[in-house]
C-alpha atoms as a PDB file:
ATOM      1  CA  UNK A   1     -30.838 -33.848  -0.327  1.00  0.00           C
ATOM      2  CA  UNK A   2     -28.328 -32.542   2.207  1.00  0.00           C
ATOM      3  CA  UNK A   3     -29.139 -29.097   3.551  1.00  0.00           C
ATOM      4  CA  UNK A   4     -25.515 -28.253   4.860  1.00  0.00           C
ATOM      5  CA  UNK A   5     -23.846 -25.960   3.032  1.00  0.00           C
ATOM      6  CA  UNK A   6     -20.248 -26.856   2.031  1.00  0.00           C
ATOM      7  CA  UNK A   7     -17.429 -23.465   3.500  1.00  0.00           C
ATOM      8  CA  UNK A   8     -16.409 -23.171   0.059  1.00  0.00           C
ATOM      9  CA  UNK A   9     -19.276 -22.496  -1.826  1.00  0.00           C
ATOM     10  CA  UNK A  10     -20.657 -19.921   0.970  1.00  0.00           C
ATOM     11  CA  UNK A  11     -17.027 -18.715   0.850  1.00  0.00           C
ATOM     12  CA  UNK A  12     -17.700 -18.631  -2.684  1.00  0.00           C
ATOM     13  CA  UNK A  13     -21.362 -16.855  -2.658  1.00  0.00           C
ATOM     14  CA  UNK A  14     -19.629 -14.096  -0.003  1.00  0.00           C
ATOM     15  CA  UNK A  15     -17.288 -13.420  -2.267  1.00  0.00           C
ATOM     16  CA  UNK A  16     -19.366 -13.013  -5.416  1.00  0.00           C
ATOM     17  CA  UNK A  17     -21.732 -10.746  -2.921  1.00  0.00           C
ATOM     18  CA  UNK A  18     -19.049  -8.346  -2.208  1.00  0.00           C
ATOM     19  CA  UNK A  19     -17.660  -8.314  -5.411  1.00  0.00           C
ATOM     20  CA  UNK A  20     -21.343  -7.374  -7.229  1.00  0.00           C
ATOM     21  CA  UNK A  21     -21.827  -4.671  -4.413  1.00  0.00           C
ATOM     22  CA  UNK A  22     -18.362  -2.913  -5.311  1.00  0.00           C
ATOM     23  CA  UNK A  23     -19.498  -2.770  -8.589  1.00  0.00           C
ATOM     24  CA  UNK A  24     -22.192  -1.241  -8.129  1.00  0.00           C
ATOM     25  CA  UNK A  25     -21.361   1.369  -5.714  1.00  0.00           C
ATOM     26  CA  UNK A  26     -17.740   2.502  -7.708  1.00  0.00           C
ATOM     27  CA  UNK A  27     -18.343   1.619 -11.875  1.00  0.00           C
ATOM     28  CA  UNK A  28     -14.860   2.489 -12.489  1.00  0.00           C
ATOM     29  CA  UNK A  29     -13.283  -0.904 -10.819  1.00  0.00           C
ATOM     30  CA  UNK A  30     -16.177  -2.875 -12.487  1.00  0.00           C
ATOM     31  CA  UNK A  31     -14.072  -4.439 -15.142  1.00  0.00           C
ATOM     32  CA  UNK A  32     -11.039  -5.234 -12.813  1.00  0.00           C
ATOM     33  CA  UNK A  33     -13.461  -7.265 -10.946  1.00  0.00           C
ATOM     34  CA  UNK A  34     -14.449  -9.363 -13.696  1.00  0.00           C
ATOM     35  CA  UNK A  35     -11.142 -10.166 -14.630  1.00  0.00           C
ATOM     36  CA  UNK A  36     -10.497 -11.381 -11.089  1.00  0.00           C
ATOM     37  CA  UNK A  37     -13.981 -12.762 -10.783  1.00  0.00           C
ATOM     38  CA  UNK A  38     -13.236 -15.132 -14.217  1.00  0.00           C
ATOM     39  CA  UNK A  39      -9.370 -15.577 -12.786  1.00  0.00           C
ATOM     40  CA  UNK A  40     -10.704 -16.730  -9.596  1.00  0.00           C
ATOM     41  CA  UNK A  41     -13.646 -18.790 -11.286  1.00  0.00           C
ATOM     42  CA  UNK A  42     -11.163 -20.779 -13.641  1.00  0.00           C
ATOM     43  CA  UNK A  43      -9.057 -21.286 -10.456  1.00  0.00           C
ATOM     44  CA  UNK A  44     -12.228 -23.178  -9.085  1.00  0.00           C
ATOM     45  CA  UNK A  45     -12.782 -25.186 -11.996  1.00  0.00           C
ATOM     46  CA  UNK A  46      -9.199 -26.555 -11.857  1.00  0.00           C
ATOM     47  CA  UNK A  47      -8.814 -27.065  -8.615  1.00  0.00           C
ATOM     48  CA  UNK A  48     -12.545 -28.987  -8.341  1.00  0.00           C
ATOM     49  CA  UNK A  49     -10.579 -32.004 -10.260  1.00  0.00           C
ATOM     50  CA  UNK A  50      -7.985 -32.443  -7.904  1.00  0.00           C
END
């Protein structure tokens, strides 16, 4: 098993970080952030295939 960590999935994991910890700390934006969070996820699917 490779231990090296591919850019885009710790790109991905700092995102997600960030994005739980604005959540948290301001409510109010929480469901704009899922909305971008799912936008942003089904980017990731689609672009995996290519």
């Amino acid at each position: 098993m490779d231990s090296q960590l591919d850019p885009r999935t710790a790109l991905m994991l700092l995102v997600g970080t960030f994005v739980v910890y604005v959540s948290l700390q301001h409510p109010q934006f929480s469901a704009a952030l899922m909305v971008g969070t799912g936008v942003v996820t089904l980017l990731h699917l689609v672009m995996k295939d290519t």
